[in-house]
Structures are given as C-alpha cells and as structure tokens.
PDB file of N, CA and C in Angstrom:
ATOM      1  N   UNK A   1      35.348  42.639  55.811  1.00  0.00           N
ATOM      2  CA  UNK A   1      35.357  42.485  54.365  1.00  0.00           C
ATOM      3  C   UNK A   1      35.966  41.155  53.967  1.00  0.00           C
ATOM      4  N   UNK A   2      36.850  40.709  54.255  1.00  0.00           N
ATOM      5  CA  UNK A   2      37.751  39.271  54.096  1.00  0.00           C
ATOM      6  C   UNK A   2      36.827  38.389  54.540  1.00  0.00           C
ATOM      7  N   UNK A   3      35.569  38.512  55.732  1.00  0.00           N
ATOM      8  CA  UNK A   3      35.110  37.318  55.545  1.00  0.00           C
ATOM      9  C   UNK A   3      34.035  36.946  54.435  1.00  0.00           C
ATOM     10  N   UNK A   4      33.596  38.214  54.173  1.00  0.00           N
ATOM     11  CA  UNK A   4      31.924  38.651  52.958  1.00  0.00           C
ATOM     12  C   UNK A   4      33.287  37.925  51.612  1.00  0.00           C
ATOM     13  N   UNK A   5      34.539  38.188  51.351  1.00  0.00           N
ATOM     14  CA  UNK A   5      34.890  37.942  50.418  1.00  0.00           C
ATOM     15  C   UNK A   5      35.186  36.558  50.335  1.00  0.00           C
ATOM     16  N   UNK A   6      36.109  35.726  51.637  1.00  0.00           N
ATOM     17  CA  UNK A   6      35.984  34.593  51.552  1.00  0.00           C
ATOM     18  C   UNK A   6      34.916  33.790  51.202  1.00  0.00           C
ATOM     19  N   UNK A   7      33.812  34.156  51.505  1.00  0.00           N
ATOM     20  CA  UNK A   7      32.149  33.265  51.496  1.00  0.00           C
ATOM     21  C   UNK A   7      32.043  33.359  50.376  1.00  0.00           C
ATOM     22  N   UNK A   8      31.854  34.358  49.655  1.00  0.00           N
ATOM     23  CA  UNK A   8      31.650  34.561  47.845  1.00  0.00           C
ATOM     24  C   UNK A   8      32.484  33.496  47.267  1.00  0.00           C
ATOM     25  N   UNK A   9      33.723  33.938  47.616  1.00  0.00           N
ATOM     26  CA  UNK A   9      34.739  32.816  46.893  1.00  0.00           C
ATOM     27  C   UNK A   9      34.878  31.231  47.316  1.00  0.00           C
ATOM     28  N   UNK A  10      34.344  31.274  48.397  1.00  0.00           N
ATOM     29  CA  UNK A  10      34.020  29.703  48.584  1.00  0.00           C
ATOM     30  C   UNK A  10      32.723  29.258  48.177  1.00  0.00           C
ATOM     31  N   UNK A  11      31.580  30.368  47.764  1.00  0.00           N
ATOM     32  CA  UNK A  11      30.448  29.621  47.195  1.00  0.00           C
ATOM     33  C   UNK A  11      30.817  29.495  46.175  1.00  0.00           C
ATOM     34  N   UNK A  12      31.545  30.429  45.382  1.00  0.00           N
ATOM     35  CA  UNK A  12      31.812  30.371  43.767  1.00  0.00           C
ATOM     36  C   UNK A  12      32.465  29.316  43.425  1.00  0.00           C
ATOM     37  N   UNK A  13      33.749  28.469  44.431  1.00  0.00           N
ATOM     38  CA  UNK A  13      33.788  27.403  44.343  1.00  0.00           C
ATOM     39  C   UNK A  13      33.307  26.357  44.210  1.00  0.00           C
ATOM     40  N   UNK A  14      32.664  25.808  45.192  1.00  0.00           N
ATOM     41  CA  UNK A  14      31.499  24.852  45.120  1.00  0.00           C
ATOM     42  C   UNK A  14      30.785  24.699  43.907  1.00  0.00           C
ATOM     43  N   UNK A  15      29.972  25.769  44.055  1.00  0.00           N
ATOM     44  CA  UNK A  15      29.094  25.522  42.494  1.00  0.00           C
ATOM     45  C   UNK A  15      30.132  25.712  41.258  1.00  0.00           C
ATOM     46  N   UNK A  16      31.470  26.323  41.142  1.00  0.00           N
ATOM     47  CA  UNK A  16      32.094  25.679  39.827  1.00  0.00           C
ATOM     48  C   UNK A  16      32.259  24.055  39.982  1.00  0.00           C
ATOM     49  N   UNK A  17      33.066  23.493  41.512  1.00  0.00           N
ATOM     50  CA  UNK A  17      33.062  22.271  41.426  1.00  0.00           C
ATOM     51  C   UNK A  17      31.807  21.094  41.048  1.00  0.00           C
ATOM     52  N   UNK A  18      30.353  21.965  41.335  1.00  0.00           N
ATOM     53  CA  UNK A  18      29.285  21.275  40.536  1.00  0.00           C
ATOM     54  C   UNK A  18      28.825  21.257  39.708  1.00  0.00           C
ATOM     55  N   UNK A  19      29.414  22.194  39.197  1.00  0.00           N
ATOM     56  CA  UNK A  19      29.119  21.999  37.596  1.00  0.00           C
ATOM     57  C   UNK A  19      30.325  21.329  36.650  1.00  0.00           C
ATOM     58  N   UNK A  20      31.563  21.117  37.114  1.00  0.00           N
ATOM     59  CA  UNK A  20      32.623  20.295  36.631  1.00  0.00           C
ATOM     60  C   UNK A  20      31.890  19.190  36.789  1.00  0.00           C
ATOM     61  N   UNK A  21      31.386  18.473  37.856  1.00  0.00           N
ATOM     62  CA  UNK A  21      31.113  17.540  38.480  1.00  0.00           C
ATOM     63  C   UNK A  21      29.601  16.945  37.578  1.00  0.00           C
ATOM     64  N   UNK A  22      29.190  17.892  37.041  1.00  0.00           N
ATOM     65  CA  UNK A  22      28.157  17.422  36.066  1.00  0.00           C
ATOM     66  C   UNK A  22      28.087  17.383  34.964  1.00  0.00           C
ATOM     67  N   UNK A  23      29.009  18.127  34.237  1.00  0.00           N
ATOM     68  CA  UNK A  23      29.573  18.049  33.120  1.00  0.00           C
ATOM     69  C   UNK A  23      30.420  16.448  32.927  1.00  0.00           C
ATOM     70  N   UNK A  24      31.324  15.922  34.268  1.00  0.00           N
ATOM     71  CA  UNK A  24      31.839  14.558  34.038  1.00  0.00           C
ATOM     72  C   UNK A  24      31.043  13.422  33.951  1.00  0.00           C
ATOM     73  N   UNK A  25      29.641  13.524  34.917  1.00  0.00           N
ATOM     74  CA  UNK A  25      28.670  12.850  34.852  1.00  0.00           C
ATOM     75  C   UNK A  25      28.016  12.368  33.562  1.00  0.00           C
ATOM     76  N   UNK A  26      28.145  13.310  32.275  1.00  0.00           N
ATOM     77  CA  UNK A  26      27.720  13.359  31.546  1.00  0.00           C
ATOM     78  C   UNK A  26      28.247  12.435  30.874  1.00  0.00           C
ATOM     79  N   UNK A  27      30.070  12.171  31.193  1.00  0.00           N
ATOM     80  CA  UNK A  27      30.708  11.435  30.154  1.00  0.00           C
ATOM     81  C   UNK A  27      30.684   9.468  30.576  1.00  0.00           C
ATOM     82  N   UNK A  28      29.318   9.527  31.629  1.00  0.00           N
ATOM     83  CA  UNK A  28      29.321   7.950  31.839  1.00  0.00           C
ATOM     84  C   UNK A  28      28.285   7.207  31.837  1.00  0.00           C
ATOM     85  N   UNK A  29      27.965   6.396  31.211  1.00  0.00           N
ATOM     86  CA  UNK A  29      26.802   6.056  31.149  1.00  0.00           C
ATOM     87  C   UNK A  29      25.386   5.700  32.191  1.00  0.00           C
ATOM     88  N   UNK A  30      24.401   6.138  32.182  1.00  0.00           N
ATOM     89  CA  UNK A  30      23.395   6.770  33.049  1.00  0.00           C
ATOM     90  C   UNK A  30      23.902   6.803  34.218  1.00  0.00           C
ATOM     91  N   UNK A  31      24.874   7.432  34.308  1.00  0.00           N
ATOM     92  CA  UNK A  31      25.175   8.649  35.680  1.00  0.00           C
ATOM     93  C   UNK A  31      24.444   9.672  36.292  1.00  0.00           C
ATOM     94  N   UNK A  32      23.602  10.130  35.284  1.00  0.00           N
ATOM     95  CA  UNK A  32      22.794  11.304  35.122  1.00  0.00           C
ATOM     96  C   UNK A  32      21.641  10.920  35.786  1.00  0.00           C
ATOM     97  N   UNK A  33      21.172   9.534  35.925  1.00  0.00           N
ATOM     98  CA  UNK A  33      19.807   9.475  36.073  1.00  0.00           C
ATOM     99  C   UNK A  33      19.867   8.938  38.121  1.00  0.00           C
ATOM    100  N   UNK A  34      21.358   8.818  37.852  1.00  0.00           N
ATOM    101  CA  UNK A  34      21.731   8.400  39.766  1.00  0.00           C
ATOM    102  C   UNK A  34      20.948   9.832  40.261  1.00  0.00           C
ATOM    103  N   UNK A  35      20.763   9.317  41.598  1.00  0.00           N
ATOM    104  CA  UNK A  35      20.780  10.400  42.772  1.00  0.00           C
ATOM    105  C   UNK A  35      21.707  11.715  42.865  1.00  0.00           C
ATOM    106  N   UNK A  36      22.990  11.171  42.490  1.00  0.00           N
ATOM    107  CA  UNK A  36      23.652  12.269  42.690  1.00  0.00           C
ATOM    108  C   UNK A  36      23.673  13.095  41.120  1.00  0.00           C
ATOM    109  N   UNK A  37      23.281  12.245  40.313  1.00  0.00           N
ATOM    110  CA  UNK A  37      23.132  13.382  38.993  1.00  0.00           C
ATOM    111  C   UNK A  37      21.705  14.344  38.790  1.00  0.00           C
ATOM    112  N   UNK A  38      20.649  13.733  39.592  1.00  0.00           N
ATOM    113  CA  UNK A  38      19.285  14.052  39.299  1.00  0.00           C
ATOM    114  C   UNK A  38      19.960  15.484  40.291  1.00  0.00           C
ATOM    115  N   UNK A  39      20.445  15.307  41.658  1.00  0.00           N
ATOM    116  CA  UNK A  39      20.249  16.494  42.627  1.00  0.00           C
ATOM    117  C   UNK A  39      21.428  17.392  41.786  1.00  0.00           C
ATOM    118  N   UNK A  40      22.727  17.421  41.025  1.00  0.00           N
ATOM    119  CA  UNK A  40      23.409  18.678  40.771  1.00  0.00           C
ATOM    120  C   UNK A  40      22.745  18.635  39.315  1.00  0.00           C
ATOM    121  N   UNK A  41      21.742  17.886  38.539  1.00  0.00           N
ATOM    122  CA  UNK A  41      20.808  18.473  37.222  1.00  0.00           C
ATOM    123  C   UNK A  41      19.712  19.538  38.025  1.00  0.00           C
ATOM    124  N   UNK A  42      19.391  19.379  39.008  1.00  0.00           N
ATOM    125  CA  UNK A  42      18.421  20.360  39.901  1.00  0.00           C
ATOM    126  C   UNK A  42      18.860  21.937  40.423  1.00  0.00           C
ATOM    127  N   UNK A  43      20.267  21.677  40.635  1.00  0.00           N
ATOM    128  CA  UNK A  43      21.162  22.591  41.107  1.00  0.00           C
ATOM    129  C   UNK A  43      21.856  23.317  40.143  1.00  0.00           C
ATOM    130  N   UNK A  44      22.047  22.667  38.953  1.00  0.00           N
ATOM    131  CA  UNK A  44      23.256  22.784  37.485  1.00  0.00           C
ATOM    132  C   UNK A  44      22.311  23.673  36.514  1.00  0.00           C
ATOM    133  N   UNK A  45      22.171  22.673  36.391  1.00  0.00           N
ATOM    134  CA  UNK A  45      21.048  22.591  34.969  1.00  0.00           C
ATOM    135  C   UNK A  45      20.241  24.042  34.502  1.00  0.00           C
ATOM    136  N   UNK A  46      19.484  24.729  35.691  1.00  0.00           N
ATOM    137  CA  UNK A  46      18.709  26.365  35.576  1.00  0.00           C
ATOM    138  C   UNK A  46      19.835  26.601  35.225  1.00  0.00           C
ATOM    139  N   UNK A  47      20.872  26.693  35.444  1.00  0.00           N
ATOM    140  CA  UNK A  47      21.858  27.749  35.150  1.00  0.00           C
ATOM    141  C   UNK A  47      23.018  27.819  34.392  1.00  0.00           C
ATOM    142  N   UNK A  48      23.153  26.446  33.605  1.00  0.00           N
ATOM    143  CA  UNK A  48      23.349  26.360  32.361  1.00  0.00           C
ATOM    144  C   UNK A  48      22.676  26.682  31.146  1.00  0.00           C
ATOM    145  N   UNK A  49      21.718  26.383  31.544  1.00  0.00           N
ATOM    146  CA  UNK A  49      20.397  26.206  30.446  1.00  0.00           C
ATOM    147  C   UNK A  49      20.668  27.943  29.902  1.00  0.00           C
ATOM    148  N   UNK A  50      21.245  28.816  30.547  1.00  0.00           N
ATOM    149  CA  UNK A  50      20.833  30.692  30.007  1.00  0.00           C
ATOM    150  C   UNK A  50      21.752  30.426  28.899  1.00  0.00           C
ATOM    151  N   UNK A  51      22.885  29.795  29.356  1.00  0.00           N
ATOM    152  CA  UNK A  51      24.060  29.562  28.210  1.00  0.00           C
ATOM    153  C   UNK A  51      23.754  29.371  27.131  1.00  0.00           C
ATOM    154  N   UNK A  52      23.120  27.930  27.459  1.00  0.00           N
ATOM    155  CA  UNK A  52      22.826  26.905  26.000  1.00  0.00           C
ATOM    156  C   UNK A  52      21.914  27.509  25.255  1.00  0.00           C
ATOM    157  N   UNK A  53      20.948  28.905  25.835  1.00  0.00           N
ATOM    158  CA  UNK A  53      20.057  29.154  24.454  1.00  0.00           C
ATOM    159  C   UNK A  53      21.097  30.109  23.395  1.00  0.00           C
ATOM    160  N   UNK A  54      22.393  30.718  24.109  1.00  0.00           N
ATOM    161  CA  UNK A  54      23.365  31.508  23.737  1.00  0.00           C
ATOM    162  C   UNK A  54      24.101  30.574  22.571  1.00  0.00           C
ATOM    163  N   UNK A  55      24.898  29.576  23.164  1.00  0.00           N
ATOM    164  CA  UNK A  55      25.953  28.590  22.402  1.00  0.00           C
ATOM    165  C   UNK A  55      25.342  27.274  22.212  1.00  0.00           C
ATOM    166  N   UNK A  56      24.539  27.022  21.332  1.00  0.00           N
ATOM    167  CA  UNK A  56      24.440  25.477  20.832  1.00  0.00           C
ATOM    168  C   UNK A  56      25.829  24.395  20.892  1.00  0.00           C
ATOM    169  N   UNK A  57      25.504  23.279  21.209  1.00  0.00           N
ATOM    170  CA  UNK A  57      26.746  22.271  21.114  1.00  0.00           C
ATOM    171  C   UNK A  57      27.016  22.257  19.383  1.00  0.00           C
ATOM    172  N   UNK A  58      28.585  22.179  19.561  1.00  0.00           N
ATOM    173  CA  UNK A  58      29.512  21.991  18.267  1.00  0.00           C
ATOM    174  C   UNK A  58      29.138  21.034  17.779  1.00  0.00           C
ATOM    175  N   UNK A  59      29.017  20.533  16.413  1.00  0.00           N
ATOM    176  CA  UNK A  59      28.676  19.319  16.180  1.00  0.00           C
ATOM    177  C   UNK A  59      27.818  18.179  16.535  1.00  0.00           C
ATOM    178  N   UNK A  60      26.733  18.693  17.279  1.00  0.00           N
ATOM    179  CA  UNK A  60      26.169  17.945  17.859  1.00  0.00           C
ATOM    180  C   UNK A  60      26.088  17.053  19.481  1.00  0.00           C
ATOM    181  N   UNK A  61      27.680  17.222  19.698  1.00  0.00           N
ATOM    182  CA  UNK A  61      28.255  16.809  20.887  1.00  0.00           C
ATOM    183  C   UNK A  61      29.140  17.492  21.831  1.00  0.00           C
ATOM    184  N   UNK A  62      30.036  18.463  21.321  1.00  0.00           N
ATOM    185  CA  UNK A  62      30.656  19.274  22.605  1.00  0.00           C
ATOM    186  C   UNK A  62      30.130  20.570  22.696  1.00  0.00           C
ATOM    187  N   UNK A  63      29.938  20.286  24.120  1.00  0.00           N
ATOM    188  CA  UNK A  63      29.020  21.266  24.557  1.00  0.00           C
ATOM    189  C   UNK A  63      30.050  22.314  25.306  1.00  0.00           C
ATOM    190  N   UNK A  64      30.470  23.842  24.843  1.00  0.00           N
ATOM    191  CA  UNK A  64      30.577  24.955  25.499  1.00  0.00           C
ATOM    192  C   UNK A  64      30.300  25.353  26.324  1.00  0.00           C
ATOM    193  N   UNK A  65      28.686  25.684  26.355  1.00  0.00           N
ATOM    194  CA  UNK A  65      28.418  26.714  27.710  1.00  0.00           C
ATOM    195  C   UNK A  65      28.739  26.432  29.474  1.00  0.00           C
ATOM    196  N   UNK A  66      29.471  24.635  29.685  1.00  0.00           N
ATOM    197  CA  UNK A  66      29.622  25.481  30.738  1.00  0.00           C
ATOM    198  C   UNK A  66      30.938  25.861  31.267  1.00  0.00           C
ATOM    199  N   UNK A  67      32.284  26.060  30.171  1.00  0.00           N
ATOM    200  CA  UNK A  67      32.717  27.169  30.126  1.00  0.00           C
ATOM    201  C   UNK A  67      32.712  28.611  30.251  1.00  0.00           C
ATOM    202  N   UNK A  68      31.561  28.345  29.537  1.00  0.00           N
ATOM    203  CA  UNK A  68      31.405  30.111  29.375  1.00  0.00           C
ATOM    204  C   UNK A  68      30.466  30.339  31.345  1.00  0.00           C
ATOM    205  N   UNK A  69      29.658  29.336  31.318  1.00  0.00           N
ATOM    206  CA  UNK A  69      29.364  29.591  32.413  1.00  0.00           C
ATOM    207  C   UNK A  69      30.279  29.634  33.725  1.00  0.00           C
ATOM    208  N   UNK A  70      31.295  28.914  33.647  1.00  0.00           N
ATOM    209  CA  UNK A  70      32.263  29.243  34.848  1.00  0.00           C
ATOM    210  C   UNK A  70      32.890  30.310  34.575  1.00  0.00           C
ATOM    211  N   UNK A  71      33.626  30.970  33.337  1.00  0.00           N
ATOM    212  CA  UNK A  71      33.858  32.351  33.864  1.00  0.00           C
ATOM    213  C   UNK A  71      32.794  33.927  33.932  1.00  0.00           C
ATOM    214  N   UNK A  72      32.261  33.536  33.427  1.00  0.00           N
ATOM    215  CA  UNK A  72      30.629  34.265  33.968  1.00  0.00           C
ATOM    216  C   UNK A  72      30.145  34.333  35.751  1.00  0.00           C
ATOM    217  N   UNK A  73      30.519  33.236  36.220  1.00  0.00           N
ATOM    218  CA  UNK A  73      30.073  32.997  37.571  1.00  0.00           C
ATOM    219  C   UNK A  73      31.567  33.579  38.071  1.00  0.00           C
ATOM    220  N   UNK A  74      32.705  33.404  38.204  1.00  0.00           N
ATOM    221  CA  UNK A  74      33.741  33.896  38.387  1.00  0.00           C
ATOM    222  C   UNK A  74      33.807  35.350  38.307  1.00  0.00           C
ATOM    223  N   UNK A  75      33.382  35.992  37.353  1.00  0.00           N
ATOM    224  CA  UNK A  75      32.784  37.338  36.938  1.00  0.00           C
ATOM    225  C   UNK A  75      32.396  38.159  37.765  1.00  0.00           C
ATOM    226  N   UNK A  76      31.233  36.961  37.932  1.00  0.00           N
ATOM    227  CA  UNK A  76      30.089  38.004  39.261  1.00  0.00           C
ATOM    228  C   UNK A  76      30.796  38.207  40.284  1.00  0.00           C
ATOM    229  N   UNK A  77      31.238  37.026  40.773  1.00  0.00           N
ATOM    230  CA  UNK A  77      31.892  37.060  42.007  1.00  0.00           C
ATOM    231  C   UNK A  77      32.926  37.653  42.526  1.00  0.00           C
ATOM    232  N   UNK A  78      33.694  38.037  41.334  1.00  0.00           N
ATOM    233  CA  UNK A  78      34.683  38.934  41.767  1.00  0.00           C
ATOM    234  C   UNK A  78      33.759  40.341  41.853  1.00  0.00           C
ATOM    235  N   UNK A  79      32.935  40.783  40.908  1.00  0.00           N
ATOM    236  CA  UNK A  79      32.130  41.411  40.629  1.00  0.00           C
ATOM    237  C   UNK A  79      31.534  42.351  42.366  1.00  0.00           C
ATOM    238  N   UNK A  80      31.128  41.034  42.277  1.00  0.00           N
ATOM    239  CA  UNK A  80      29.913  41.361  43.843  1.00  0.00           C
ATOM    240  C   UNK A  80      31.140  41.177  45.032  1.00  0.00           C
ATOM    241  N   UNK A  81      32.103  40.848  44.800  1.00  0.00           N
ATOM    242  CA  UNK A  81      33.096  41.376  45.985  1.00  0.00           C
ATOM    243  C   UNK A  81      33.345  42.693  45.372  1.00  0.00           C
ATOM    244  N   UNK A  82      33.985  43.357  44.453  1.00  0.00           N
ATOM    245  CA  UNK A  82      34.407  45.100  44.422  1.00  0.00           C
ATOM    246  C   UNK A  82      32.772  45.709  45.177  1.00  0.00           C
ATOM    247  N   UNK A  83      32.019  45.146  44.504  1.00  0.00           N
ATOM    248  CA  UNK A  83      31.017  46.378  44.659  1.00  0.00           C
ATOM    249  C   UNK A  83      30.235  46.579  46.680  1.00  0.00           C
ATOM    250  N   UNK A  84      30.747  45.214  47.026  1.00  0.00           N
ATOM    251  CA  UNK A  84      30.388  45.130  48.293  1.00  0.00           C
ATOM    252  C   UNK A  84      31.721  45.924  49.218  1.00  0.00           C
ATOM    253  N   UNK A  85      32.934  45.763  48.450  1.00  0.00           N
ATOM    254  CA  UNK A  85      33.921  46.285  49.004  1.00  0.00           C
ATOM    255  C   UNK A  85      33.900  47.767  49.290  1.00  0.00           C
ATOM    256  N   UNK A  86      33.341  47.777  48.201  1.00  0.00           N
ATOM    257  CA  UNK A  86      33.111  49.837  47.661  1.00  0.00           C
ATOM    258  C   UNK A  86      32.279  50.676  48.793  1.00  0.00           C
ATOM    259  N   UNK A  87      30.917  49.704  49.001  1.00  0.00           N
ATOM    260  CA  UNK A  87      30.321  49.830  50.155  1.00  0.00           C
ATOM    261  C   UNK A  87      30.345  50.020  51.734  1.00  0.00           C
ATOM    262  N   UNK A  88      30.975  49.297  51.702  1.00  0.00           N
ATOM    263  CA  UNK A  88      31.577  48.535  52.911  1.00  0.00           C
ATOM    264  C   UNK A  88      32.992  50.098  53.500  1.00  0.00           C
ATOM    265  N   UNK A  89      33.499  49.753  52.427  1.00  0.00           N
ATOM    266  CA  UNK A  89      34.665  51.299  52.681  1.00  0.00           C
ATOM    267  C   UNK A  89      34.612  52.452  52.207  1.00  0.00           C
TER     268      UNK A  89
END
C-alpha cells in the first residue's frame, strides 16, 4: 500500500509542479510559445480548460482556476489512495 500511495503522491506532485510551472510561464513574455511552454500547454492546458468553463478570469486578467485545479487534483489523490486502501485491506 505505501508504495501505490507514494506513486499517487508523487504523480500528484509533478503535475501540480506543472501546472505552477505554467501558470509562471504565463507571467513572461512569449514563454508560452517556447518548447517548454508548447509541451506543459499540451500536458496543462486539457485540464485546466474544465475549470475555466467553471471560473472566468477576474477582471479580465487573474485567472483562478488553477487553484481550484490544484486542490481538486489533491482531492482525487488523496481520494484514490482511501479508496485503493479500502481495497487493498
């Protein structure tokens, strides 16, 4: 069980760190259109996008959802560790 839980929690890592990581991208000018912004907009992006039809940006410019999306993904993951745990024992 500790290792099914470690893996969850180290993927859940990662992809929060890529989506921090694209969210900062955002704050520099055409960062986004580099290599490394096109591949975590490929990776990011589907899965922000459920958010953004939820929370429109404030004012035009700060954008929420991917807040809401990191504790959502945090969610699951604790989520899909109980329920694998439950299983499992």
């Amino acid at each position: 069980m500790d290792i099914v839980a470690s893996t969850v929690m180290n993927v859940q890592r990662i992809y929060t760190f890529m989506i921090i990581g694209y969210v900062l991208l955002s704050w520099l000018p055409n960062a986004r259109e580099s290599f490394i912004g096109v591949f975590l907009g490929k990776l990011v992006e589907p899965y922000l996008g459920i958010f953004r039809k939820f929370i429109p940006p404030i004012g035009g410019m700060l954008d929420l959802s991917p807040i809401l999306a990191v504790f959502a993904l945090q969610f699951v993951a604790y989520g899909l560790i109980a329920v694998i745990g439950f299983f499992i024992n």
